[in-house]
C-alpha atoms as a PDB file:
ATOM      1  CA  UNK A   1       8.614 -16.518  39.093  1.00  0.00           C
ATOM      2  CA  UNK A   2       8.233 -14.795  35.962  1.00  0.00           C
ATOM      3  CA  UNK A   3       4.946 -13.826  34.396  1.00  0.00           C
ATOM      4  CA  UNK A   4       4.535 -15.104  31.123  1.00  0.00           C
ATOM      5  CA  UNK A   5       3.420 -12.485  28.180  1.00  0.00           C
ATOM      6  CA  UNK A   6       0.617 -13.422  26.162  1.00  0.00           C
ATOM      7  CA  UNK A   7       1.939 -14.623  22.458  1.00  0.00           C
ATOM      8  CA  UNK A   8       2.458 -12.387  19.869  1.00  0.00           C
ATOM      9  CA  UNK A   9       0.009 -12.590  16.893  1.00  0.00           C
ATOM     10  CA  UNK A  10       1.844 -13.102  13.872  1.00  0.00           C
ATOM     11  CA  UNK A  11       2.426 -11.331  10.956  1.00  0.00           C
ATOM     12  CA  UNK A  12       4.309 -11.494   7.831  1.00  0.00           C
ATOM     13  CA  UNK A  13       8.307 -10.585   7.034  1.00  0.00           C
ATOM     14  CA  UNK A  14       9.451  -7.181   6.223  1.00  0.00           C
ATOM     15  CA  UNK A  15       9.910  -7.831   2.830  1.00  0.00           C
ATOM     16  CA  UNK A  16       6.899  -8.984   1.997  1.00  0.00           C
ATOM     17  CA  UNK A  17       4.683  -6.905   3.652  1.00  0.00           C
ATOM     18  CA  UNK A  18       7.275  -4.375   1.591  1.00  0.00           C
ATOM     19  CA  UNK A  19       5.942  -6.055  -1.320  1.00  0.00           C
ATOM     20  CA  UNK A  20       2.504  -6.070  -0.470  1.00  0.00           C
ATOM     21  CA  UNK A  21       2.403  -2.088   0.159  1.00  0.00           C
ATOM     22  CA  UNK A  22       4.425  -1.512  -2.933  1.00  0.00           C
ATOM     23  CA  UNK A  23       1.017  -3.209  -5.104  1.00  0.00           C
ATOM     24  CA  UNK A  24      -1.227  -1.063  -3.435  1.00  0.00           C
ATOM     25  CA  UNK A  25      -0.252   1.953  -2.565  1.00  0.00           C
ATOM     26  CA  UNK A  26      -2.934   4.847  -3.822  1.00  0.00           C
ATOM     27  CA  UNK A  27      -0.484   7.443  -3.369  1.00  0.00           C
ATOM     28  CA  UNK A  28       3.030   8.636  -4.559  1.00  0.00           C
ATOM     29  CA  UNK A  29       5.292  11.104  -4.668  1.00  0.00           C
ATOM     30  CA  UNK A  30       9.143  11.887  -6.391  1.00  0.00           C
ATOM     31  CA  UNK A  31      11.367  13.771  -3.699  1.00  0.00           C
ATOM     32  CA  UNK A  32      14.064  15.534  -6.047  1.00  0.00           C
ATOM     33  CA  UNK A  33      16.024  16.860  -2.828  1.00  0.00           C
ATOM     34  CA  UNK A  34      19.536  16.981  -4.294  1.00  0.00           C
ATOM     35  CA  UNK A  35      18.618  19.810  -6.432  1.00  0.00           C
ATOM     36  CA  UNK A  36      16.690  22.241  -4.004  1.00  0.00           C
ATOM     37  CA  UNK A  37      16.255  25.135  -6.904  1.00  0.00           C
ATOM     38  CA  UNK A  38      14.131  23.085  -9.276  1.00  0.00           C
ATOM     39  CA  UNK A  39      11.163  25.320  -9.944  1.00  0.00           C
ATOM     40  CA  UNK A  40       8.016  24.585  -8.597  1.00  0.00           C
ATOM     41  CA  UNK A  41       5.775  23.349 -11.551  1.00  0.00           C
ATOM     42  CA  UNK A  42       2.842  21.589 -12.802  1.00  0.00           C
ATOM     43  CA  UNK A  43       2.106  18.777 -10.302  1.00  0.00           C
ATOM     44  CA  UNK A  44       5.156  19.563  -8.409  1.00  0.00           C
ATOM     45  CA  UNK A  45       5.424  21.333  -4.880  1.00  0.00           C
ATOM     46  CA  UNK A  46       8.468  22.585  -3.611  1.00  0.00           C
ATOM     47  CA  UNK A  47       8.971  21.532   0.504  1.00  0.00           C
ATOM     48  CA  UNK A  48      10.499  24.116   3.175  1.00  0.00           C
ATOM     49  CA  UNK A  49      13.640  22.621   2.767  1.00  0.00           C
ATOM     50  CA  UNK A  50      13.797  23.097  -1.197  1.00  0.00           C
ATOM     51  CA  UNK A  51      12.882  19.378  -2.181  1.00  0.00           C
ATOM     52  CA  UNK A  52      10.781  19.037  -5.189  1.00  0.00           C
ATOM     53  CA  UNK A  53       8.033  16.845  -4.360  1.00  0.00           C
ATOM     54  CA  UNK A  54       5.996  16.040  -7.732  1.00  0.00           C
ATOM     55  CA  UNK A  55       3.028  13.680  -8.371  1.00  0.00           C
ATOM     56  CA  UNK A  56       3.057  11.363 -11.182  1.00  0.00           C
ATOM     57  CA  UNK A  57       0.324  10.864 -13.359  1.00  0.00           C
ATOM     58  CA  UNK A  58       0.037   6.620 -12.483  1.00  0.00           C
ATOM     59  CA  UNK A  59       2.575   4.908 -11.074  1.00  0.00           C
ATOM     60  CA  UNK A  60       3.238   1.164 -11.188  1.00  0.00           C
ATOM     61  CA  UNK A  61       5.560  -0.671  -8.905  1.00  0.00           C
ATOM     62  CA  UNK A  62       6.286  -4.345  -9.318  1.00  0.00           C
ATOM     63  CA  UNK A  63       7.968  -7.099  -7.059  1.00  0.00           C
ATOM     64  CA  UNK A  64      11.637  -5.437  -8.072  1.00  0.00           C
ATOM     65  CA  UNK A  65      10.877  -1.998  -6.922  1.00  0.00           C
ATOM     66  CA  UNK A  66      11.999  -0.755 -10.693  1.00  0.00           C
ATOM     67  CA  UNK A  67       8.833   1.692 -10.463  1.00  0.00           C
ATOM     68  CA  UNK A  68       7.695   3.194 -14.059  1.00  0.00           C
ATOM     69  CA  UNK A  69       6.475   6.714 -13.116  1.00  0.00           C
ATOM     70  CA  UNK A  70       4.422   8.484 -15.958  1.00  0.00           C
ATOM     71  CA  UNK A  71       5.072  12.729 -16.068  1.00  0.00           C
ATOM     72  CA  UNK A  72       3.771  15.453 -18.320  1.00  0.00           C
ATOM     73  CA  UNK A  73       6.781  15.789 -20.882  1.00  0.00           C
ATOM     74  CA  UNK A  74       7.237  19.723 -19.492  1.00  0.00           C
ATOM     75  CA  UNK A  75       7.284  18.497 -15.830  1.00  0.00           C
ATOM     76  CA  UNK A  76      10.377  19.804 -14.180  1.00  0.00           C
ATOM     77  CA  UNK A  77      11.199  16.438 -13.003  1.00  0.00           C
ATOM     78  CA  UNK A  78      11.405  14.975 -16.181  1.00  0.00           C
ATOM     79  CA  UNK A  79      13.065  17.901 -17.676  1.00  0.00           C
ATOM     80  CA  UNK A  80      15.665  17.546 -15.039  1.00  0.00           C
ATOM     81  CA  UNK A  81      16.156  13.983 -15.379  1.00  0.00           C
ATOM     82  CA  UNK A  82      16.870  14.456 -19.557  1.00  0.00           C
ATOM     83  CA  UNK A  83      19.656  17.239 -18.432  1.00  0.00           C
ATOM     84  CA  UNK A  84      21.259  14.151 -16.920  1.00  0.00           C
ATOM     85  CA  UNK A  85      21.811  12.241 -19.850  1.00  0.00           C
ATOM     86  CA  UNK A  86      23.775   9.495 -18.626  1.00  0.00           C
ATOM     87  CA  UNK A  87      23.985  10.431 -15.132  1.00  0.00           C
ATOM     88  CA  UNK A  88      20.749   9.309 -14.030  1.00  0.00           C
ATOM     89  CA  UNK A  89      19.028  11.819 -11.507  1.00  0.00           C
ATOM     90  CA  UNK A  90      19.106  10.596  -7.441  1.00  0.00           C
ATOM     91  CA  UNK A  91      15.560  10.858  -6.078  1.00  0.00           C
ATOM     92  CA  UNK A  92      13.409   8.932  -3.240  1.00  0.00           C
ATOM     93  CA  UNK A  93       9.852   7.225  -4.492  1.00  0.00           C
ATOM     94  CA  UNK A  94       7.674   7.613  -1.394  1.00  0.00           C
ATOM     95  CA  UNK A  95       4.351   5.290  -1.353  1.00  0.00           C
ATOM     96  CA  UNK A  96       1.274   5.547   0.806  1.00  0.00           C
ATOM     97  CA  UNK A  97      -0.879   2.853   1.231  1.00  0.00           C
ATOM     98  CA  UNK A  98      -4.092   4.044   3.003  1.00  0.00           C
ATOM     99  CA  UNK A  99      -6.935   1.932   4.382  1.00  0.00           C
ATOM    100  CA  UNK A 100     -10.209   1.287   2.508  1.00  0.00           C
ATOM    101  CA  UNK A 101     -12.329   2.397   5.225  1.00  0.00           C
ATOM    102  CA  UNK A 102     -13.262   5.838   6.703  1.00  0.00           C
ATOM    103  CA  UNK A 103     -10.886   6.490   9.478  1.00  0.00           C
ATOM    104  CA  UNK A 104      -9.369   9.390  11.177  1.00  0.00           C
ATOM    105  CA  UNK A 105      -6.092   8.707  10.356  1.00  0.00           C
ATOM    106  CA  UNK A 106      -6.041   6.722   7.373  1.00  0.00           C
ATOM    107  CA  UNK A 107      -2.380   5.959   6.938  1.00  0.00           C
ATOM    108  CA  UNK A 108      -1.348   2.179   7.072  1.00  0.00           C
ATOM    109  CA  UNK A 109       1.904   2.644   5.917  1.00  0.00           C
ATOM    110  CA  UNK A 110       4.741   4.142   3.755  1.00  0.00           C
ATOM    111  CA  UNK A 111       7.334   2.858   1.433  1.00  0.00           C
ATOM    112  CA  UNK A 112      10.421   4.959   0.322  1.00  0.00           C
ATOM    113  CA  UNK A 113      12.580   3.941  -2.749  1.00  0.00           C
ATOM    114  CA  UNK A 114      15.557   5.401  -3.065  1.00  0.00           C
ATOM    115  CA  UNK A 115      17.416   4.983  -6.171  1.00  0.00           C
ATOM    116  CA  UNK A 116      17.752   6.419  -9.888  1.00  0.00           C
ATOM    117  CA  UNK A 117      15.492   8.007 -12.341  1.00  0.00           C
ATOM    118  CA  UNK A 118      15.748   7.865 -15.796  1.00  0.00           C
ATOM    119  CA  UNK A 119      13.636   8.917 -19.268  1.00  0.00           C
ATOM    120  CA  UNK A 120      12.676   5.606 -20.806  1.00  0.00           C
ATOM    121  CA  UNK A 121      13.521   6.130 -24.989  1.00  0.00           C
ATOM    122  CA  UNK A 122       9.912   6.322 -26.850  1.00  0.00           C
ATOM    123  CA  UNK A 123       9.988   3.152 -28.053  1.00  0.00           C
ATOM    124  CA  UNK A 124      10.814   1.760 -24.659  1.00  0.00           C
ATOM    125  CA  UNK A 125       8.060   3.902 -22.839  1.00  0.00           C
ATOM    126  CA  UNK A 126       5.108   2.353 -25.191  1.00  0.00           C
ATOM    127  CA  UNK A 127       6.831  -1.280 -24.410  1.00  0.00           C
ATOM    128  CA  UNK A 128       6.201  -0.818 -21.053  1.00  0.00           C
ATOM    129  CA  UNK A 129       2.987   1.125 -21.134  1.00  0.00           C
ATOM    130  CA  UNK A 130       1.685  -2.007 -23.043  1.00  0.00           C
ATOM    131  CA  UNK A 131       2.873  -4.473 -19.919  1.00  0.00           C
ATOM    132  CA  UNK A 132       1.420  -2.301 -17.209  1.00  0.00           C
ATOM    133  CA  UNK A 133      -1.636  -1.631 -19.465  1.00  0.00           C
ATOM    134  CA  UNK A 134      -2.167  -5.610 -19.903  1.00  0.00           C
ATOM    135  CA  UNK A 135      -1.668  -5.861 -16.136  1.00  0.00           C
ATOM    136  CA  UNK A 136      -3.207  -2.904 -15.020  1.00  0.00           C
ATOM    137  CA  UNK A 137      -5.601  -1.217 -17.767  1.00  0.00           C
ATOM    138  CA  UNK A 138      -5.539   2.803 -17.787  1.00  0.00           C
ATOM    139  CA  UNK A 139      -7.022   5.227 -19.762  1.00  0.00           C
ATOM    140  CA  UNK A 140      -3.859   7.298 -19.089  1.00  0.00           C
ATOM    141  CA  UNK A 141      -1.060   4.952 -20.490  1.00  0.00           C
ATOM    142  CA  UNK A 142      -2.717   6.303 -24.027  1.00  0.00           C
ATOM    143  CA  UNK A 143      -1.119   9.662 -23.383  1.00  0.00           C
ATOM    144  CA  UNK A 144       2.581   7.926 -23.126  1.00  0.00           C
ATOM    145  CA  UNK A 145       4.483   9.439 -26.650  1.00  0.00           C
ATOM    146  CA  UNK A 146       1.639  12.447 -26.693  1.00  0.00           C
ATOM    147  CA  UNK A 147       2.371  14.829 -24.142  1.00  0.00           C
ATOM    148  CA  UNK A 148       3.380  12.236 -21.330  1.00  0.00           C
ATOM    149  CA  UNK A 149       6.756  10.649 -20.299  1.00  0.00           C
ATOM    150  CA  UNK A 150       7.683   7.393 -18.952  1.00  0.00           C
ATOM    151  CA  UNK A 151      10.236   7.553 -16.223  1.00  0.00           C
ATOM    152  CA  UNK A 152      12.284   4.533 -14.137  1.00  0.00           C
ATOM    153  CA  UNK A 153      13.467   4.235 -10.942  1.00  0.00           C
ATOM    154  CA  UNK A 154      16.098   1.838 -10.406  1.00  0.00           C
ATOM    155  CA  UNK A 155      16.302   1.475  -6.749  1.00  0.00           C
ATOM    156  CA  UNK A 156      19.154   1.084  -4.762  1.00  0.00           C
ATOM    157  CA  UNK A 157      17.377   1.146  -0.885  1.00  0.00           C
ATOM    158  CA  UNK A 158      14.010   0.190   0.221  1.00  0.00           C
ATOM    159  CA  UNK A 159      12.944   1.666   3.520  1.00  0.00           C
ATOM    160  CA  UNK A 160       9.093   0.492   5.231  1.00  0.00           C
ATOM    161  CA  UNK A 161       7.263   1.828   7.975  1.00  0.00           C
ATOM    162  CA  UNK A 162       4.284   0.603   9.664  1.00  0.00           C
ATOM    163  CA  UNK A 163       2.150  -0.440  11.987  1.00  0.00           C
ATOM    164  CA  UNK A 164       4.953  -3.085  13.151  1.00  0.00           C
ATOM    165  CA  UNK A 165       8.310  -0.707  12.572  1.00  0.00           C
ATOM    166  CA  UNK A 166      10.308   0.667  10.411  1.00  0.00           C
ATOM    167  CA  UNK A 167      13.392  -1.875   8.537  1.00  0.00           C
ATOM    168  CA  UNK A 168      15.775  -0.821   5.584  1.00  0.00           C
ATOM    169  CA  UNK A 169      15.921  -3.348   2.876  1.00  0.00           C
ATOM    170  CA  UNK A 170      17.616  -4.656  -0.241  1.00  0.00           C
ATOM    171  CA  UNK A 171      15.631  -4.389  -3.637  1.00  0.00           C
ATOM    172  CA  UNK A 172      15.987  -8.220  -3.683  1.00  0.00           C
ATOM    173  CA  UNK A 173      14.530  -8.631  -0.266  1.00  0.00           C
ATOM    174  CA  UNK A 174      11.602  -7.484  -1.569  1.00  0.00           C
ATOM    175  CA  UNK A 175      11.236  -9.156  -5.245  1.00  0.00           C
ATOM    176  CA  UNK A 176      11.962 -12.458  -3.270  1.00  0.00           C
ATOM    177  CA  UNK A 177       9.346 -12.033  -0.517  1.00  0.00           C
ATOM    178  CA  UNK A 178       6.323 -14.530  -1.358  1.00  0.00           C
ATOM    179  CA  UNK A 179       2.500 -12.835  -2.634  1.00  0.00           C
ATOM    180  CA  UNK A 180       0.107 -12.533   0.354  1.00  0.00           C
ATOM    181  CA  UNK A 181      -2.615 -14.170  -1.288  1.00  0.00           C
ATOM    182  CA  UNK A 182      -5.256 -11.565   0.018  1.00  0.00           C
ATOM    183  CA  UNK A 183      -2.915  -8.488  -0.683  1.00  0.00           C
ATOM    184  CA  UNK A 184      -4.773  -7.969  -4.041  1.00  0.00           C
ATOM    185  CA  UNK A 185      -7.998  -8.276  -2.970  1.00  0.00           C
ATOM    186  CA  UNK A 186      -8.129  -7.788   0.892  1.00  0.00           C
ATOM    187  CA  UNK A 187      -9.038  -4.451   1.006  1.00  0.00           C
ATOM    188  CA  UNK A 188     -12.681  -4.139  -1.192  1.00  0.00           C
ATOM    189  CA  UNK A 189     -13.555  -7.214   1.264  1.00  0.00           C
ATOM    190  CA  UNK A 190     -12.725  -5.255   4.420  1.00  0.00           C
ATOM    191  CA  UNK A 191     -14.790  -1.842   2.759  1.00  0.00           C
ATOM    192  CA  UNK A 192     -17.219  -4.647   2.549  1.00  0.00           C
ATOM    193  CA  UNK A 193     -17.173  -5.519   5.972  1.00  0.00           C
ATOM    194  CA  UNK A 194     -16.669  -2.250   7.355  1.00  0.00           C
ATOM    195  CA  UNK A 195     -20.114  -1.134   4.735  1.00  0.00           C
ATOM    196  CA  UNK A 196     -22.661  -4.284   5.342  1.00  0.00           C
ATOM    197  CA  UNK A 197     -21.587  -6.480   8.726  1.00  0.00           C
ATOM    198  CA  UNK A 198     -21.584  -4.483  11.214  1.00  0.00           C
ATOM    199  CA  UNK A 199     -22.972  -6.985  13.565  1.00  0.00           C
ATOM    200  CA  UNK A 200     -19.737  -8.799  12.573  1.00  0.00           C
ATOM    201  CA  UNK A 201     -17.213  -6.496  13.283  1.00  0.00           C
ATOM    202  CA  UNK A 202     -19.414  -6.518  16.971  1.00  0.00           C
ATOM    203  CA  UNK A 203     -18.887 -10.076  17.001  1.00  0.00           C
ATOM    204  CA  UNK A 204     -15.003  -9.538  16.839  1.00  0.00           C
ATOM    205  CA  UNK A 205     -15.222  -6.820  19.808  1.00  0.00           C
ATOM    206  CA  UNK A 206     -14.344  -9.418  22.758  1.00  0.00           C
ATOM    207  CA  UNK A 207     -11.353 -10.030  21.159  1.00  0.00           C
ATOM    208  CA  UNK A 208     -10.557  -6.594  22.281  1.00  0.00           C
ATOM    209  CA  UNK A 209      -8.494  -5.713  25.657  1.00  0.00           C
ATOM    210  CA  UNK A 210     -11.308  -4.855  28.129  1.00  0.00           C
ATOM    211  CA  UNK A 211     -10.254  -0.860  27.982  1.00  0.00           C
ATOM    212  CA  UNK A 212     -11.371  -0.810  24.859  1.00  0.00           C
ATOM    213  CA  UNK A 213     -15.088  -1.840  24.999  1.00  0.00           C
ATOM    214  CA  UNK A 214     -16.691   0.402  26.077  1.00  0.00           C
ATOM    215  CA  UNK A 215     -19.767   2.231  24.667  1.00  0.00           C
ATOM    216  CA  UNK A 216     -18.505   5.096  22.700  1.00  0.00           C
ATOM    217  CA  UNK A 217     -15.590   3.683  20.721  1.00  0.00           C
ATOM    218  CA  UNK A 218     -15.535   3.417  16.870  1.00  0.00           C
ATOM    219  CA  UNK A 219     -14.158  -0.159  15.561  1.00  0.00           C
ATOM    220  CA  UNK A 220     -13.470  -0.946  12.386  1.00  0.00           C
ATOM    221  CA  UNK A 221     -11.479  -3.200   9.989  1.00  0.00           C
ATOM    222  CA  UNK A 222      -8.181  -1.579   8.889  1.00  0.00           C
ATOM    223  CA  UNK A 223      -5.721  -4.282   7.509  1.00  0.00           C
ATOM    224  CA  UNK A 224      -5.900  -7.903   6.653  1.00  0.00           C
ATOM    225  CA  UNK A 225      -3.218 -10.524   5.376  1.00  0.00           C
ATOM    226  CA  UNK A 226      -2.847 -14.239   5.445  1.00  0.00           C
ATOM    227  CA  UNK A 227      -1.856 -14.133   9.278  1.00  0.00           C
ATOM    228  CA  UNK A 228      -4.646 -11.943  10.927  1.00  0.00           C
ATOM    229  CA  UNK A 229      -7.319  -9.120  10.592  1.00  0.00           C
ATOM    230  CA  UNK A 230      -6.248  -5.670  12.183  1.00  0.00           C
ATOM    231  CA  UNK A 231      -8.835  -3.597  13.678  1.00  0.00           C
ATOM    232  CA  UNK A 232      -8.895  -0.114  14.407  1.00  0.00           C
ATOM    233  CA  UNK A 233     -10.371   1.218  17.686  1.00  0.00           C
ATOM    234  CA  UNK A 234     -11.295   4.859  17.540  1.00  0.00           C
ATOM    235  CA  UNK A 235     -11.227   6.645  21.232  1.00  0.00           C
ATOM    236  CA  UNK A 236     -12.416  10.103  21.990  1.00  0.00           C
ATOM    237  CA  UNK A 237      -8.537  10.853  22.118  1.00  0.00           C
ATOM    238  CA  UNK A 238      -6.696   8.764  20.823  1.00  0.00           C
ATOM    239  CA  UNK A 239      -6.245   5.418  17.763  1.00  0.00           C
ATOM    240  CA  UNK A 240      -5.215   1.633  18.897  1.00  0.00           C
ATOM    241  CA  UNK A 241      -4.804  -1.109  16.179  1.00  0.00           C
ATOM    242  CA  UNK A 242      -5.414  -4.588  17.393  1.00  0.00           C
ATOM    243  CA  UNK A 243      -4.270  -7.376  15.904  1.00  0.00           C
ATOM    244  CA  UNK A 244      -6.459 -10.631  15.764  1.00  0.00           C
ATOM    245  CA  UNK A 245      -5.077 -14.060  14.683  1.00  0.00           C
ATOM    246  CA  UNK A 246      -6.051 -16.776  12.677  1.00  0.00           C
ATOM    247  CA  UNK A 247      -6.341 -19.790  13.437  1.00  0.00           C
ATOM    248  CA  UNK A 248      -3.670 -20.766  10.830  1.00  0.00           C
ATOM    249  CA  UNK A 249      -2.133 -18.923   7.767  1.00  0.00           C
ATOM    250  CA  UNK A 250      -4.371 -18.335   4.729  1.00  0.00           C
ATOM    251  CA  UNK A 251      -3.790 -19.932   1.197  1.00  0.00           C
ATOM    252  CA  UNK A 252      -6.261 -18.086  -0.711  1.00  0.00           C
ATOM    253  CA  UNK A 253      -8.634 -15.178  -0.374  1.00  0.00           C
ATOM    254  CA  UNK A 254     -12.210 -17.536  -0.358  1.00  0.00           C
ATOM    255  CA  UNK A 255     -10.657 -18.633   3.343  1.00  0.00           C
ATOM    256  CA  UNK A 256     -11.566 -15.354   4.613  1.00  0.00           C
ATOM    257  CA  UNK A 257     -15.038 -16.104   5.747  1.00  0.00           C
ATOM    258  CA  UNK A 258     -14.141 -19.036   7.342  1.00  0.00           C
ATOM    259  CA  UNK A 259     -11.486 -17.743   9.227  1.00  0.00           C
ATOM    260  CA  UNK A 260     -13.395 -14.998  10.144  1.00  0.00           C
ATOM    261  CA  UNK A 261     -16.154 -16.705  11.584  1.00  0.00           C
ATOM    262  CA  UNK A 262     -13.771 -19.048  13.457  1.00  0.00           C
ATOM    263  CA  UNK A 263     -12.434 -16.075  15.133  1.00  0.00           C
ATOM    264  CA  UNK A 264     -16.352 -15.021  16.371  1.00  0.00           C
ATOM    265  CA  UNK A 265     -16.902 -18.876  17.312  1.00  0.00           C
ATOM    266  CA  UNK A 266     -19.476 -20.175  14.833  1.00  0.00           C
ATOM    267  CA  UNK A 267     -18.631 -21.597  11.716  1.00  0.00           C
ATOM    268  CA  UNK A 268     -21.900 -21.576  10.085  1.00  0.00           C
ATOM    269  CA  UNK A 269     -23.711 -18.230  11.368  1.00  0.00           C
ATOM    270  CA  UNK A 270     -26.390 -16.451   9.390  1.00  0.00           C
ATOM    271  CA  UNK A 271     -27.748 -13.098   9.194  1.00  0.00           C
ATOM    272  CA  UNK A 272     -25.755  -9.879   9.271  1.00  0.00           C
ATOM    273  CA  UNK A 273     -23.170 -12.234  10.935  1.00  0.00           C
ATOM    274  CA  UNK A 274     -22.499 -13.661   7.548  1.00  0.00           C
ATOM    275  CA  UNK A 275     -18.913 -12.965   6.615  1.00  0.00           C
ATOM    276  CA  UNK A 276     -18.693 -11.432   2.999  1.00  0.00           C
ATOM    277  CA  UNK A 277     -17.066 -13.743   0.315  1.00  0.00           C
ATOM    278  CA  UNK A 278     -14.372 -12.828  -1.655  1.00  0.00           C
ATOM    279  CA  UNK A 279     -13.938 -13.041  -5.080  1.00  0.00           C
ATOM    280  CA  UNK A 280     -10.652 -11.772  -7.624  1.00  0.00           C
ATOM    281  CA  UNK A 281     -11.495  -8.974  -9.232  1.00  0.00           C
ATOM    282  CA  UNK A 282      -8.963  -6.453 -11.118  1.00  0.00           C
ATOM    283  CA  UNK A 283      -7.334  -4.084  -9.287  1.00  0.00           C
ATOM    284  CA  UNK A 284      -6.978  -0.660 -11.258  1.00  0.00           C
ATOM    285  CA  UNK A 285      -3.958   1.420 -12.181  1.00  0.00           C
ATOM    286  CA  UNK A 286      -2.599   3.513  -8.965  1.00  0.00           C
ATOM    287  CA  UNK A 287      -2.226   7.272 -10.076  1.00  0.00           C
ATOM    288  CA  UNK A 288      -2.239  10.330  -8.401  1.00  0.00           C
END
């Protein structure tokens, strides 16, 4: 007879956990490789194989993928992409979304655009500094048209990897995919956790395979969505995420407690057991 494996704890498509990682990411970087002898220059490094990797000043990245990169007007990368005039320069948008919490390997994920970049005109670059700006207010969008450049990237491939693989995708895979309803708020509640409840991220430990409770270990939130929480168990040697279910999908980010405590076993507990609320606050630009 065969032995039946325990279920598989959900989790959501590619595309929109795509999506999701595309909001948030902290981190970018421009990889110029089809030019290797662009100069190294102000917020650019230049890789062992002659790609310029440069660091924009904020990046924004909606549902679409078209990300609006802002550059010093004398970056190379910009300079470079006006020397193509009409030929827009090829280059690969890579995104790092990193947890909230103190870990030793903080990586969650990465997202690589590849597609491309263009100088938006002047009056186009103050258009859409005004959008993100209304979205997303930053000091910095006030230096678009003095001294900084808008740039777009119009992608044609959309590449994740994570904790649950790696898939290629179409652009319109990912401005499809659905909003996790936590994904813009989900990770100041899990600092919060990780910073005030410890006695409920104990709580959550039996949850754990047995290997992995022992005295010793470091556990701590890492990753939540509508389907599940996602621990991280830190060994002497070695990392292991572990994914915890909910009882069913979220709608909206105040059914976090809830199905938090559902997960520990009692609805209503009290003390340090208390699962943080969540409320909607603005999430700031992403820059450097």
């Amino acid at each position: 007879m065969a032995r039946s494996r325990p279920p598989t704890p959900p989790v959501p498509p590619p595309a929109e956990r795509a999506r999701t990682l595309a909001g948030r990411a902290q981190h970018a970087s421009v990889i110029d490789g089809v030019h290797g002898g662009v100069a190294r220059g102000p917020g650019g490094t230049t890789s062992g194989d002659g790609d310029l990797r440069a660091t924009p000043t904020l990046h924004h990245v909606p549902a679409t993928g078209a990300a609006t990169l802002q550059f010093p007007d004398d970056h190379p990368l910009v300079l470079r992409a006006r020397e193509r005039s009409d030929a827009l320069l090829p280059v690969m948008l890579e995104l790092v979304d990193v947890a909230p919490v103190t870990l030793r390997r903080p990586v969650r994920g990465l997202l690589w655009l590849s597609g491309r970049l263009r100088v938006l005109p002047l009056r186009v670059a103050r258009r859409a500094a005004l959008r993100i700006a209304a979205e997303q207010p930053d000091e910095r969008l006030l230096d678009v048209g003095h001294g900084e450049s808008l740039l777009r990237l119009e992608p044609a491939m959309v590449v994740l990897s994570d904790a649950e693989g790696t898939e290629a995708l179409a652009p319109t895979a990912m401005a499809s995919a659905p909003v996790d309803p936590v994904a813009g708020t989900g990770d100041r509640w899990l600092a919060h956790l990780a910073a005030a409840h410890a006695g409920t991220l104990s709580a959550l430990a039996p949850h754990l395979p047995e290997h992995l409770r022992r005295p010793g270990h470091r556990l701590a939130p890492l990753g939540v969505d509508r389907y599940g929480l996602r621990l991280r168990v830190e060994t002497e040697r070695d990392d292991h995420d572990v994914r915890l279910a909910f009882s069913t999908p979220l709608s909206c980010p105040g059914q976090l407690g809830e199905a938090v405590r559902a997960l520990i076993g009692c609805p209503r507990s009290s003390g340090d057991r208390d699962v943080p609320g969540l409320r909607a606050t603005p999430r700031p630009a992403t820059g450097a």
